[in-house]
N, C-alpha and C. Protein backbone atom coordinates (compact mmCIF):
# COMPACT_ATOMS: atom_id res chain seq x y z
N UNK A 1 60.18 237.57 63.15
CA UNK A 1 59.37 237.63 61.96
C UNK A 1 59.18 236.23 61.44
N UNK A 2 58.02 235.89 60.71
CA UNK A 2 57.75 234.73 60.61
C UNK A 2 56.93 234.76 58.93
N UNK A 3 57.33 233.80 58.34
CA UNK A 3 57.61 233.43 56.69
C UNK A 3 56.22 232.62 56.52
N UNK A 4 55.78 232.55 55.39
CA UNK A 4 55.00 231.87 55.07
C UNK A 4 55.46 231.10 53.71
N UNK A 5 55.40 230.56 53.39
CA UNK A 5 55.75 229.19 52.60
C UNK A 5 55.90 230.05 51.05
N UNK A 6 55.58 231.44 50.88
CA UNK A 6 55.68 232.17 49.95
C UNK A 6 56.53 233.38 50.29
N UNK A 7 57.29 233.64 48.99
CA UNK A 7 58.29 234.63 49.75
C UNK A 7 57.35 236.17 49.30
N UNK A 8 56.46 236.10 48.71
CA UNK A 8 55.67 237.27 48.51
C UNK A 8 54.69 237.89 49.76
N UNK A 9 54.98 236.95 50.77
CA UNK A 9 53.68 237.42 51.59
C UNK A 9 54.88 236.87 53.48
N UNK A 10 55.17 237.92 53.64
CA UNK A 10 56.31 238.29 54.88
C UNK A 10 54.55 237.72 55.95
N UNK A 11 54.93 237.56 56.82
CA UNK A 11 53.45 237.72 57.81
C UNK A 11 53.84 239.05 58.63
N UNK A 12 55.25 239.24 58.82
CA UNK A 12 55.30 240.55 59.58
C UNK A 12 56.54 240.77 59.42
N UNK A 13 56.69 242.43 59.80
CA UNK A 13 57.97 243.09 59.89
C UNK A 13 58.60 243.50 58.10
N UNK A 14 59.80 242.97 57.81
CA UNK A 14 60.51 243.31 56.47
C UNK A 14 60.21 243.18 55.62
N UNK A 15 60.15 244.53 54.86
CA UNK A 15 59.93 244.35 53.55
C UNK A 15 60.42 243.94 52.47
N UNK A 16 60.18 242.83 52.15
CA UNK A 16 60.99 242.23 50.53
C UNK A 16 60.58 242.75 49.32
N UNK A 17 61.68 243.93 48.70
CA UNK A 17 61.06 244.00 47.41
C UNK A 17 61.02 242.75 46.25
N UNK A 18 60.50 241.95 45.70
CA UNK A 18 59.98 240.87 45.55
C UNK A 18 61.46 241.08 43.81
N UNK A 19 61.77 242.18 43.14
CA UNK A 19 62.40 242.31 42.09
C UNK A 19 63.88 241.78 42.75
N UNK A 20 64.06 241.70 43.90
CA UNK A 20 65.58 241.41 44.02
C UNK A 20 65.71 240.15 44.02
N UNK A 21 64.67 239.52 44.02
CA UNK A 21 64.78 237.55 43.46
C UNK A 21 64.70 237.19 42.13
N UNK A 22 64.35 238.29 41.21
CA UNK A 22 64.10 237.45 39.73
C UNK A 22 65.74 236.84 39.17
N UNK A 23 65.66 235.81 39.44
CA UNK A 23 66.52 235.11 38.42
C UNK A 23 67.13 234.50 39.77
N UNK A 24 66.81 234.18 40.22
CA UNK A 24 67.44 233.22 41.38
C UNK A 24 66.52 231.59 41.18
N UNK A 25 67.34 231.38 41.19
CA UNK A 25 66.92 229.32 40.91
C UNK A 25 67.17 228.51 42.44
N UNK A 26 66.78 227.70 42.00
CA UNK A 26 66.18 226.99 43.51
C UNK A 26 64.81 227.09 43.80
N UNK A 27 64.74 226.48 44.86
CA UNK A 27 63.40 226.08 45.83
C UNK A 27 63.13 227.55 46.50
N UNK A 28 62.42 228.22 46.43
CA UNK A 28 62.02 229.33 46.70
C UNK A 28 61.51 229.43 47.59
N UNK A 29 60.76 228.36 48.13
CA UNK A 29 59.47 228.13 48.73
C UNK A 29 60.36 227.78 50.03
N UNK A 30 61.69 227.60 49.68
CA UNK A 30 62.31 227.11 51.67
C UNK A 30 62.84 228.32 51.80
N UNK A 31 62.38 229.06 53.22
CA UNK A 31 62.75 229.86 53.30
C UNK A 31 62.66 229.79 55.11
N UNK A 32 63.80 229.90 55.81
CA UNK A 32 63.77 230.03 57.47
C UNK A 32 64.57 231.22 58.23
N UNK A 33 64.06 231.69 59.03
CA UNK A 33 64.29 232.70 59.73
C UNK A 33 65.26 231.83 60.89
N UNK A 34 66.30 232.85 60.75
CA UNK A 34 67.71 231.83 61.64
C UNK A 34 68.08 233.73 62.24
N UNK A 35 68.57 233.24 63.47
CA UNK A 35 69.38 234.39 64.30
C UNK A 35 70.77 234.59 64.26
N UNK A 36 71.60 235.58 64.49
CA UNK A 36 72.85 235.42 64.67
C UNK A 36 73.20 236.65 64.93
N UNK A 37 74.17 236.53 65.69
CA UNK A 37 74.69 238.18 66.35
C UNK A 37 75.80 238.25 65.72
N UNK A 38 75.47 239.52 65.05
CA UNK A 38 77.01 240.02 64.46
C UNK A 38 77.80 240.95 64.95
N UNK A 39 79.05 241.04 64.75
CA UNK A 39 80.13 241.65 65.26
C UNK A 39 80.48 242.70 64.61
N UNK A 40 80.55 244.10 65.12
CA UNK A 40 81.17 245.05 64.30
C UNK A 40 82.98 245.14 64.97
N UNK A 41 83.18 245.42 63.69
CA UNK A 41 84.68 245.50 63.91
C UNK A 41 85.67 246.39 63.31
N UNK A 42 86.62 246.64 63.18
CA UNK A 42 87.40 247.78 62.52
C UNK A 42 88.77 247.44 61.86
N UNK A 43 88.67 248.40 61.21
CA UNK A 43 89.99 247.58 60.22
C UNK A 43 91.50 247.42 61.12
N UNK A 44 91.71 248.81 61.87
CA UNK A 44 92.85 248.84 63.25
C UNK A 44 92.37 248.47 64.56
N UNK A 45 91.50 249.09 65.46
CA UNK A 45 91.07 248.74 66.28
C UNK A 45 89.72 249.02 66.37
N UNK A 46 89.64 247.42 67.28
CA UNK A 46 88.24 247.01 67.17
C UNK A 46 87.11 248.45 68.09
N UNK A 47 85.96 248.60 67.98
CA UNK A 47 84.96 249.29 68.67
C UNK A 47 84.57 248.84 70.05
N UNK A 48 84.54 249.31 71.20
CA UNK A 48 84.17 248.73 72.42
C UNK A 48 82.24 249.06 72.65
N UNK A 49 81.52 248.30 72.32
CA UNK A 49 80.15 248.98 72.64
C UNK A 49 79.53 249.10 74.41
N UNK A 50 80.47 249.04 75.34
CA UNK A 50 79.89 249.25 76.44
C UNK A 50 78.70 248.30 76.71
N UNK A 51 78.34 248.95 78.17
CA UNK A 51 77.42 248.52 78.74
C UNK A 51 76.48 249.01 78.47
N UNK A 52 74.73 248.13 78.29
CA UNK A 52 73.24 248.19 77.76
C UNK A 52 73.62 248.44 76.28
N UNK A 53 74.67 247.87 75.53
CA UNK A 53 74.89 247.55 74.06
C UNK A 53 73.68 246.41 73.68
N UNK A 54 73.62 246.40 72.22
CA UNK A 54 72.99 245.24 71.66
C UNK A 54 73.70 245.11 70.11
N UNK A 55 73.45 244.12 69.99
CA UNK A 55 73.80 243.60 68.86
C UNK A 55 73.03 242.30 68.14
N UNK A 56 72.18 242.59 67.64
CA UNK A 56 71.02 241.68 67.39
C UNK A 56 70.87 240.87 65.54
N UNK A 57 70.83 240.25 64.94
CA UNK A 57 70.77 239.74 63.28
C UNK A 57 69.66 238.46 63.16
N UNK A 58 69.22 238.67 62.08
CA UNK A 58 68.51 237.62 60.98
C UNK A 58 68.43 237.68 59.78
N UNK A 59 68.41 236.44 59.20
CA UNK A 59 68.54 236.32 58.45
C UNK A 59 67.80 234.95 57.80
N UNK A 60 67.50 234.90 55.54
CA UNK A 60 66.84 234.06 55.73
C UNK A 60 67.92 233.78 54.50
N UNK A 61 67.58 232.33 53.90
CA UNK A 61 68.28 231.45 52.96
C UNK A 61 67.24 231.65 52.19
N UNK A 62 67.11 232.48 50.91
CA UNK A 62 66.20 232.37 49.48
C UNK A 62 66.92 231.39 48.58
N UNK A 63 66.00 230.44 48.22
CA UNK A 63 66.88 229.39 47.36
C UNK A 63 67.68 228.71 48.07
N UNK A 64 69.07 228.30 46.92
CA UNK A 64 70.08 227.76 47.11
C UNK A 64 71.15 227.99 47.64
N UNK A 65 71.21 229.90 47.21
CA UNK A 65 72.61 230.72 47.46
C UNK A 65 72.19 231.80 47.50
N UNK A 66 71.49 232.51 48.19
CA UNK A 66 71.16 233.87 48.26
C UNK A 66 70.95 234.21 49.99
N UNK A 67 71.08 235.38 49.97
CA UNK A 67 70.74 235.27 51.83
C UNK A 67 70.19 236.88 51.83
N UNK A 68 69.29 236.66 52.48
CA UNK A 68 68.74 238.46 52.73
C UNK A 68 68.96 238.59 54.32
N UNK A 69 69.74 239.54 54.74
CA UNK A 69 70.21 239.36 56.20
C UNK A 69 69.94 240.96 56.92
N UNK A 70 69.42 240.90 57.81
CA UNK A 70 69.53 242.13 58.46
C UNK A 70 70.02 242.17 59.78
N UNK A 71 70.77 243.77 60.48
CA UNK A 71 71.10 243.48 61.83
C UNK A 71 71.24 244.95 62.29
N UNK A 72 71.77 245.40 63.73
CA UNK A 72 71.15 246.26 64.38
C UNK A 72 72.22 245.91 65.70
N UNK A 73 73.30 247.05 65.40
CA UNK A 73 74.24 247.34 66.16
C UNK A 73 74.05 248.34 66.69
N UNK A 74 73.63 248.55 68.62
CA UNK A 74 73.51 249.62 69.11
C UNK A 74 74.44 249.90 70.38
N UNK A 75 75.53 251.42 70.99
CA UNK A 75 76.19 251.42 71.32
C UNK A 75 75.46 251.78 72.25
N UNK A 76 76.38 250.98 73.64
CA UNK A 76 75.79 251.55 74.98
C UNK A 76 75.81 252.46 75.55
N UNK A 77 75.79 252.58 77.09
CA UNK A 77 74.78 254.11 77.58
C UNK A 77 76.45 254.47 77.86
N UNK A 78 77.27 253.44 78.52
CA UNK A 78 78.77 254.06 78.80
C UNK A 78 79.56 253.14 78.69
N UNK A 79 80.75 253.20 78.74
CA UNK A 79 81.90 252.44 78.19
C UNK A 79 82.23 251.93 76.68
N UNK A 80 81.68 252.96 76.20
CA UNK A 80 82.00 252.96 74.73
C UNK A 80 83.12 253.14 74.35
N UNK A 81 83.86 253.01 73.02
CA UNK A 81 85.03 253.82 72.83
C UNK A 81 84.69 252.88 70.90
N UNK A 82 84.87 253.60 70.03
CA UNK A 82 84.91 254.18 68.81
C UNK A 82 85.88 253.22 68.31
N UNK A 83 86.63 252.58 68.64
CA UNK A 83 88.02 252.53 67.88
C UNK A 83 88.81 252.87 67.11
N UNK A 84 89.02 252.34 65.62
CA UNK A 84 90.15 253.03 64.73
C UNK A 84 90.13 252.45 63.52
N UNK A 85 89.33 252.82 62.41
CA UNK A 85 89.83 252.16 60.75
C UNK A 85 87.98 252.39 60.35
N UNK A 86 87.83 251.17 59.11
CA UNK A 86 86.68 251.37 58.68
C UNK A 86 86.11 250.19 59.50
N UNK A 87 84.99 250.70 59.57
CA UNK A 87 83.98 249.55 60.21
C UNK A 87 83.48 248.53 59.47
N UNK A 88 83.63 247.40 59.76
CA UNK A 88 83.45 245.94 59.38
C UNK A 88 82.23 245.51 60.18
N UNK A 89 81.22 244.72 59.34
CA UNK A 89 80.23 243.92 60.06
C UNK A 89 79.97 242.43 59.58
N UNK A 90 80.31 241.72 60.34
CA UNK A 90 80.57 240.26 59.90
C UNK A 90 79.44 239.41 59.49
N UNK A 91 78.97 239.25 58.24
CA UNK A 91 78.00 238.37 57.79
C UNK A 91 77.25 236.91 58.38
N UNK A 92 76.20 236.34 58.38
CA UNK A 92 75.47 235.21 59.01
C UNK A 92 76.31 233.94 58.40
N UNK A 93 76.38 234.05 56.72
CA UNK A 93 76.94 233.07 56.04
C UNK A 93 78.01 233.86 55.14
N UNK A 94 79.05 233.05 54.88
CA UNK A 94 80.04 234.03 53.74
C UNK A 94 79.80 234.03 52.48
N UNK A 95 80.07 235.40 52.20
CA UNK A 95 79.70 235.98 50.44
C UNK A 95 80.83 234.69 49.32
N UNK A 96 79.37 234.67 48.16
CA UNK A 96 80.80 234.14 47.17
C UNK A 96 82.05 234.73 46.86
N UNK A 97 82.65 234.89 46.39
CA UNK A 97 84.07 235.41 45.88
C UNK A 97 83.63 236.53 44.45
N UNK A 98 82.60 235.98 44.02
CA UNK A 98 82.44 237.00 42.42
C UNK A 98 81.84 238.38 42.93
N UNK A 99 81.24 238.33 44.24
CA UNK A 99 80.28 239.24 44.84
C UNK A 99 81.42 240.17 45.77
N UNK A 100 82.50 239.65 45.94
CA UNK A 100 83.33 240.54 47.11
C UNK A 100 83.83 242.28 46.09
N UNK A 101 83.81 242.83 46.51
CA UNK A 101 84.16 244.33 46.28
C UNK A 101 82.57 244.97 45.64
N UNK A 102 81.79 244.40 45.65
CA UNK A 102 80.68 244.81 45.07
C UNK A 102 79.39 245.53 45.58
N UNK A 103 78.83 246.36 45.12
CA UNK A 103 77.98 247.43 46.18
C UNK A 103 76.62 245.90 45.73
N UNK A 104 76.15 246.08 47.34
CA UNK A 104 74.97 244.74 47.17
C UNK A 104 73.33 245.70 47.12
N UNK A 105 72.33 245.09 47.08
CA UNK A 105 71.49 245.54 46.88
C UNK A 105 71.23 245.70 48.78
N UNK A 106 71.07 246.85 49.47
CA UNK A 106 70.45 246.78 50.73
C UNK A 106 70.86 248.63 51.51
N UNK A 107 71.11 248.38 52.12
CA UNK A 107 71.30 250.03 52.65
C UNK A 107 71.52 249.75 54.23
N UNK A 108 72.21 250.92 54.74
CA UNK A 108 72.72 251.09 55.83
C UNK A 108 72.59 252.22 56.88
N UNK A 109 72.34 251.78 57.56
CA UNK A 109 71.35 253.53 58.42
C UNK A 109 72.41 253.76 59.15
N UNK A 110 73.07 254.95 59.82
CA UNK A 110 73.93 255.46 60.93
C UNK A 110 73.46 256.34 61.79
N UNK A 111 72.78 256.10 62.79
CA UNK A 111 71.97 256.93 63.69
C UNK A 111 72.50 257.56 64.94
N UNK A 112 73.28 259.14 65.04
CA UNK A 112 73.90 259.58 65.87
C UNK A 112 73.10 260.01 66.69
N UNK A 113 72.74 259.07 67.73
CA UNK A 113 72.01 259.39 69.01
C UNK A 113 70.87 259.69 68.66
N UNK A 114 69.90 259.57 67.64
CA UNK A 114 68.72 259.94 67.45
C UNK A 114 68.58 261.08 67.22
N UNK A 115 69.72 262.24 66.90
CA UNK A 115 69.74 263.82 66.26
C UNK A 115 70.14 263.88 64.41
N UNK A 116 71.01 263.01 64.19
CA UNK A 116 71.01 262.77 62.56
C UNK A 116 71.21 261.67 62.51
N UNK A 117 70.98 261.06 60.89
CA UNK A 117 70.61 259.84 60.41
C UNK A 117 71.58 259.89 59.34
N UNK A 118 72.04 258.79 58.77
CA UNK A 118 72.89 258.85 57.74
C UNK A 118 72.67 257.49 56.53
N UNK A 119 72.56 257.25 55.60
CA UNK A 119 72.11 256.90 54.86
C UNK A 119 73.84 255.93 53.90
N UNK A 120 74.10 255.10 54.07
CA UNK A 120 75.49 254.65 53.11
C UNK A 120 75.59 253.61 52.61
N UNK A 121 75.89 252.84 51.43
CA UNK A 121 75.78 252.15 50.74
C UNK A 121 76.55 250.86 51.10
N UNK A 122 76.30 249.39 51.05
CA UNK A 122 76.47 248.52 51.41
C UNK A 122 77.82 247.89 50.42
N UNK A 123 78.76 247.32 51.33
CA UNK A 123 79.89 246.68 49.79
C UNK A 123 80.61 245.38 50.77
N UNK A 124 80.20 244.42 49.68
CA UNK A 124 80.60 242.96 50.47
C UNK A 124 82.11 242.52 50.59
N UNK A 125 82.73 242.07 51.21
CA UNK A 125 83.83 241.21 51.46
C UNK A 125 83.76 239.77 52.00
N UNK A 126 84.51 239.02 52.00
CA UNK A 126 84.10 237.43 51.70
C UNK A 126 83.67 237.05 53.05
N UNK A 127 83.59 237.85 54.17
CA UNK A 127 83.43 237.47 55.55
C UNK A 127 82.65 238.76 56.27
N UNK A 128 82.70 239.97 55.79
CA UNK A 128 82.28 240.78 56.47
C UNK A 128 81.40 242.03 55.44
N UNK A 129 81.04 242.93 55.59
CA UNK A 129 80.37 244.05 54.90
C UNK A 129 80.64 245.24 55.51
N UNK A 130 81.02 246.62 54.41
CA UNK A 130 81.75 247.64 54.63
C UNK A 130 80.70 248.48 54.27
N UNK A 131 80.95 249.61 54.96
CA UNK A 131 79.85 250.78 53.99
C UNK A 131 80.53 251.92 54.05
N UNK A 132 80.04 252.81 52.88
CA UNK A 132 80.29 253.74 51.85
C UNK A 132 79.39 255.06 51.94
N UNK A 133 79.94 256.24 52.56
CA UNK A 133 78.70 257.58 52.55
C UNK A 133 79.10 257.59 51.00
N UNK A 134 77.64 258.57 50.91
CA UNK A 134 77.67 259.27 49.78
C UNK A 134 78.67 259.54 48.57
N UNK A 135 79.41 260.31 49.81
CA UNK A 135 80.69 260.98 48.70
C UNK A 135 81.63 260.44 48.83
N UNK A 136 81.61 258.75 48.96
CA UNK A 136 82.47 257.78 48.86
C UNK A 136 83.11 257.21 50.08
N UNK A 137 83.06 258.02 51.07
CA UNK A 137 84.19 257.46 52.61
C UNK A 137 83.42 256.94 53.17
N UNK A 138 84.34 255.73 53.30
CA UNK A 138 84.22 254.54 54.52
C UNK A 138 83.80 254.89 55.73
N UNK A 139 82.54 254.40 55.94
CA UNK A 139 82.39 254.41 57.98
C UNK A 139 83.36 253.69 58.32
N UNK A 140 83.36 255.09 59.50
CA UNK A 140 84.54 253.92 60.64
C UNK A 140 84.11 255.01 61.46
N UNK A 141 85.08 254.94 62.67
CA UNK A 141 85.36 255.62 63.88
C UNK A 141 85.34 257.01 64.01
N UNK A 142 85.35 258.04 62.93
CA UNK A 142 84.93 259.40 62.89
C UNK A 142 83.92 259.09 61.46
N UNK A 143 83.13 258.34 61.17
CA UNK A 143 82.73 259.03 60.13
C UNK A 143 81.44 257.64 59.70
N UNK A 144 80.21 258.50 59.29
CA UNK A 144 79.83 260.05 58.96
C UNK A 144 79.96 260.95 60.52
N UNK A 145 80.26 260.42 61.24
CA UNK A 145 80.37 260.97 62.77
C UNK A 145 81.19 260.20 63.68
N UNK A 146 81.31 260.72 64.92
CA UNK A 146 81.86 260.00 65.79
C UNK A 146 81.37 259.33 67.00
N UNK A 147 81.42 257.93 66.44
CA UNK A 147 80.47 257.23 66.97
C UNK A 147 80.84 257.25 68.71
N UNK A 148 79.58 256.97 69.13
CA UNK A 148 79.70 256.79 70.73
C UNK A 148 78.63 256.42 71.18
N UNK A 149 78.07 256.56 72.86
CA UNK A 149 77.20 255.82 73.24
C UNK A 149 75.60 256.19 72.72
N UNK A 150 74.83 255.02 72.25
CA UNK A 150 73.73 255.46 72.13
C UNK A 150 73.73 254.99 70.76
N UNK A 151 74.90 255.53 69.59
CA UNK A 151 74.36 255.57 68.90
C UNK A 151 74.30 254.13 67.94
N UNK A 152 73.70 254.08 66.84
CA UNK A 152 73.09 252.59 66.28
C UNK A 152 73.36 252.31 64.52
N UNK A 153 73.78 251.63 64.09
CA UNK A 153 74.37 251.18 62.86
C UNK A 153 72.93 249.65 62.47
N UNK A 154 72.28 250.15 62.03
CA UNK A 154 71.09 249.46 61.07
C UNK A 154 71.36 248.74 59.70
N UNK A 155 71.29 247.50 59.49
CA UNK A 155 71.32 246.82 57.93
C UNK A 155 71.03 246.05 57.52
N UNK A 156 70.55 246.14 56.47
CA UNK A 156 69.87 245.10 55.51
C UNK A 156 70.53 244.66 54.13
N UNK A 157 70.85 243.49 53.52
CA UNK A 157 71.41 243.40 51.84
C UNK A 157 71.04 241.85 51.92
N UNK A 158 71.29 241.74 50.50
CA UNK A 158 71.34 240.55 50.28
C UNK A 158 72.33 240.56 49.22
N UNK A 159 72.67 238.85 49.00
CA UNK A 159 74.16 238.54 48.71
C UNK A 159 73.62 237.35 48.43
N UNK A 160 74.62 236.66 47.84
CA UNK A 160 74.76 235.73 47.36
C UNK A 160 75.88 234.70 48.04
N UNK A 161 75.32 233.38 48.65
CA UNK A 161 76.60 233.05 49.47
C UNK A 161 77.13 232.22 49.31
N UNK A 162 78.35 232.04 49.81
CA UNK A 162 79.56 231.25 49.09
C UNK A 162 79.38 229.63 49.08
N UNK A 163 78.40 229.07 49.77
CA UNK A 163 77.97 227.42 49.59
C UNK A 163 76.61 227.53 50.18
């Protein structure tokens, strides 16, 4: 995806709702599309995504200290294995400290094989991002399902980052 010198006008792909910048200071106008692969991980043991996995991220710098980041963890066709705890996904740049335990503005898709979709709320930690169903429980390794091959963990937030 590629930026135009205005953060109101994306040339393609993501949508910025334009209200999640009011009151952000800085240069507005620098804004770069940077890559980075993030890691999902677990609070006991880590997730194995097998083979024909992906794990794909971008992200941009609004301002001074803000970061709108998205990424797209998908489990492969075999040699998967789920691991054990809540699932962790490790950020492009690290969150400030005032922002850690805090639900961020963005959302989180959980897509079991393309038969249900799951919808859970985003919550930062100073290095990584946790998410939250509905009725409060942590994704991880059974939950909202049990993850395995195929299926895909989608996200978007923005944060505020620590330098």
């Amino acid at each position: 995806m590629a930026w135009t010198s205005s953060i109101t006008t994306p040339t393609a792909g993501l949508p910025v709702p334009i209200a999640w910048f009011q009151g952000v200071t800085g240069n507005l106008n620098y804004i770069a599309e940077t890559s980075w692969v993030p890691q999902l991980n677990a609070s006991t043991t880590n997730p194995t995504l097998g083979a024909g996995s992906s794990s794909v991220g971008s992200y941009v710098r609004v301002g001074e200290r803000y970061i709108y980041m998205r990424a797209s963890v998908t489990f492969g066709t075999s040699g998967t294995s789920n691991g054990s705890g809540v699932y962790r996904l490790t950020v492009p740049v690290n969150i400030d400290s005032a922002w850690v335990g805090v639900s961020l503005a963005g959302s989180c898709n959980c897509n079991d094989s393309g038969t249900n979709y799951y919808r859970t709320v985003v919550a930062a930690a100073a290095t990584y991002l946790e998410f939250y169903t509905e009725a409060g429980t942590s994704v991880g390794a059974t939950t909202p399902f049990t993850w395995g091959a195929s299926d895909i963990l989608r996200v978007s937030a923005l944060y505020k980052a620590a330098s």
